[in-house]
Protein backbone atom coordinates (compact mmCIF):
# COMPACT_ATOMS: atom_id res chain seq x y z
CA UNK A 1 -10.79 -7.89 4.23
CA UNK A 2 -7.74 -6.49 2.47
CA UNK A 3 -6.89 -2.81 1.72
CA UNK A 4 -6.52 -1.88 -1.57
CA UNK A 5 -5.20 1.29 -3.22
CA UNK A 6 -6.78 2.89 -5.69
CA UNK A 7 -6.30 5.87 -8.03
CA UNK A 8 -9.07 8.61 -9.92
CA UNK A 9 -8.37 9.54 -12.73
CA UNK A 10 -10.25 12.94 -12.61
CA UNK A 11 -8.73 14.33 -10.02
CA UNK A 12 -4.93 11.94 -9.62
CA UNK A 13 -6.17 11.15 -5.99
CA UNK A 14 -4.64 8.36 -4.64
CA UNK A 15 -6.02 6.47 -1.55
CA UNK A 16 -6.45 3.29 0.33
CA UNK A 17 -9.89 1.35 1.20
CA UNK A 18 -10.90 -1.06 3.14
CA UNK A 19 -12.76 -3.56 0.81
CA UNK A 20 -15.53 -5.61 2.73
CA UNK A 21 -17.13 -7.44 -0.67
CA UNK A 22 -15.74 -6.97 -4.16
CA UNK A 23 -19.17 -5.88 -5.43
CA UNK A 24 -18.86 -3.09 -2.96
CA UNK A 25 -18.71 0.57 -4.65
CA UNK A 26 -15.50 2.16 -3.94
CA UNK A 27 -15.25 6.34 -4.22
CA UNK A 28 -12.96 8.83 -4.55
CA UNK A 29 -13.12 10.99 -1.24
CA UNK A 30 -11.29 13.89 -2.95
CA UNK A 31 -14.01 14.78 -5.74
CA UNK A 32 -16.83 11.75 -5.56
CA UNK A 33 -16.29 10.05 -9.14
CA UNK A 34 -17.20 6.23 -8.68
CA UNK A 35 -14.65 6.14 -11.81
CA UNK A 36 -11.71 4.83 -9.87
CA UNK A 37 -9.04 2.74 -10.67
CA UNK A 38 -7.21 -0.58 -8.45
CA UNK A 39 -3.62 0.31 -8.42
CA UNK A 40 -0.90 -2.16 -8.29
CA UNK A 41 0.58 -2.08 -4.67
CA UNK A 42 3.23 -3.19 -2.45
CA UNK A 43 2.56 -5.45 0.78
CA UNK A 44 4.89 -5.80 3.41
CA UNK A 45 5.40 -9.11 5.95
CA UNK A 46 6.60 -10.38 9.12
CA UNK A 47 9.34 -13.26 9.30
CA UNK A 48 9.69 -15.82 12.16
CA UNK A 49 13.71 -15.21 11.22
CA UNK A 50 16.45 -14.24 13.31
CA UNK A 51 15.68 -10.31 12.88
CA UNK A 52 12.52 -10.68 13.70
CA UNK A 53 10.84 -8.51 10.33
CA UNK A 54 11.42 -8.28 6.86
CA UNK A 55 9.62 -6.49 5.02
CA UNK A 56 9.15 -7.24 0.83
CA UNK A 57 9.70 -3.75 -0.18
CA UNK A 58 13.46 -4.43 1.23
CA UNK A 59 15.89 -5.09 -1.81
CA UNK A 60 19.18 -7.43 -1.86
CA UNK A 61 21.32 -4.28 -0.93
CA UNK A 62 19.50 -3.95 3.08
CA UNK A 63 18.14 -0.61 2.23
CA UNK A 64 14.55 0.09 3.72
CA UNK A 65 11.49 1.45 1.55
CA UNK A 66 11.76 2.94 -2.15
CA UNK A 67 10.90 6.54 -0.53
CA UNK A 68 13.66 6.00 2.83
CA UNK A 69 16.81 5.70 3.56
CA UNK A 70 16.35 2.85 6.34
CA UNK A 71 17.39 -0.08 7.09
CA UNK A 72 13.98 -1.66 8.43
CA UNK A 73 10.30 -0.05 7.88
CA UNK A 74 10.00 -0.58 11.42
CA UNK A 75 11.59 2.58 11.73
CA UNK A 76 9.47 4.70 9.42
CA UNK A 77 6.01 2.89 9.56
């Protein structure tokens, strides 16, 4: 059951849902339009390594998320 983010383009409302079935109808809570779009997203992971986490949205250079200044997401999520 993953999470997906999606985007309307009526109203630029950008949101998460939970997606049980892929058939299943997926609406914008801001304004209603079933006209919504899947937006590309990032996903973050555990590692069994010696830190303990890493996350995928961390880049060669250590730093933490695109919108931080953090070393580790831990410490913003």
């Amino acid at each position: 059951m993953p999470i997906y983010e999606y985007e309307c383009p009526k109203c630029n409302c950008r949101f998460e849902q939970l997606v049980f079935r892929q058939s299943e109808k997926v609406c914008c809570p801001e304004c209603g339009s079933s006209e919504v779009s899947r937006c590309m997203s990032i996903f973050g992971f555990k590692s069994g390594g010696d830190k303990g986490a890493a996350s995928s949205r961390m880049g060669s250079s250590g730093s933490g998320c695109s919108g931080c200044r953090a070393t580790s997401c831990a410490s913003c999520h």
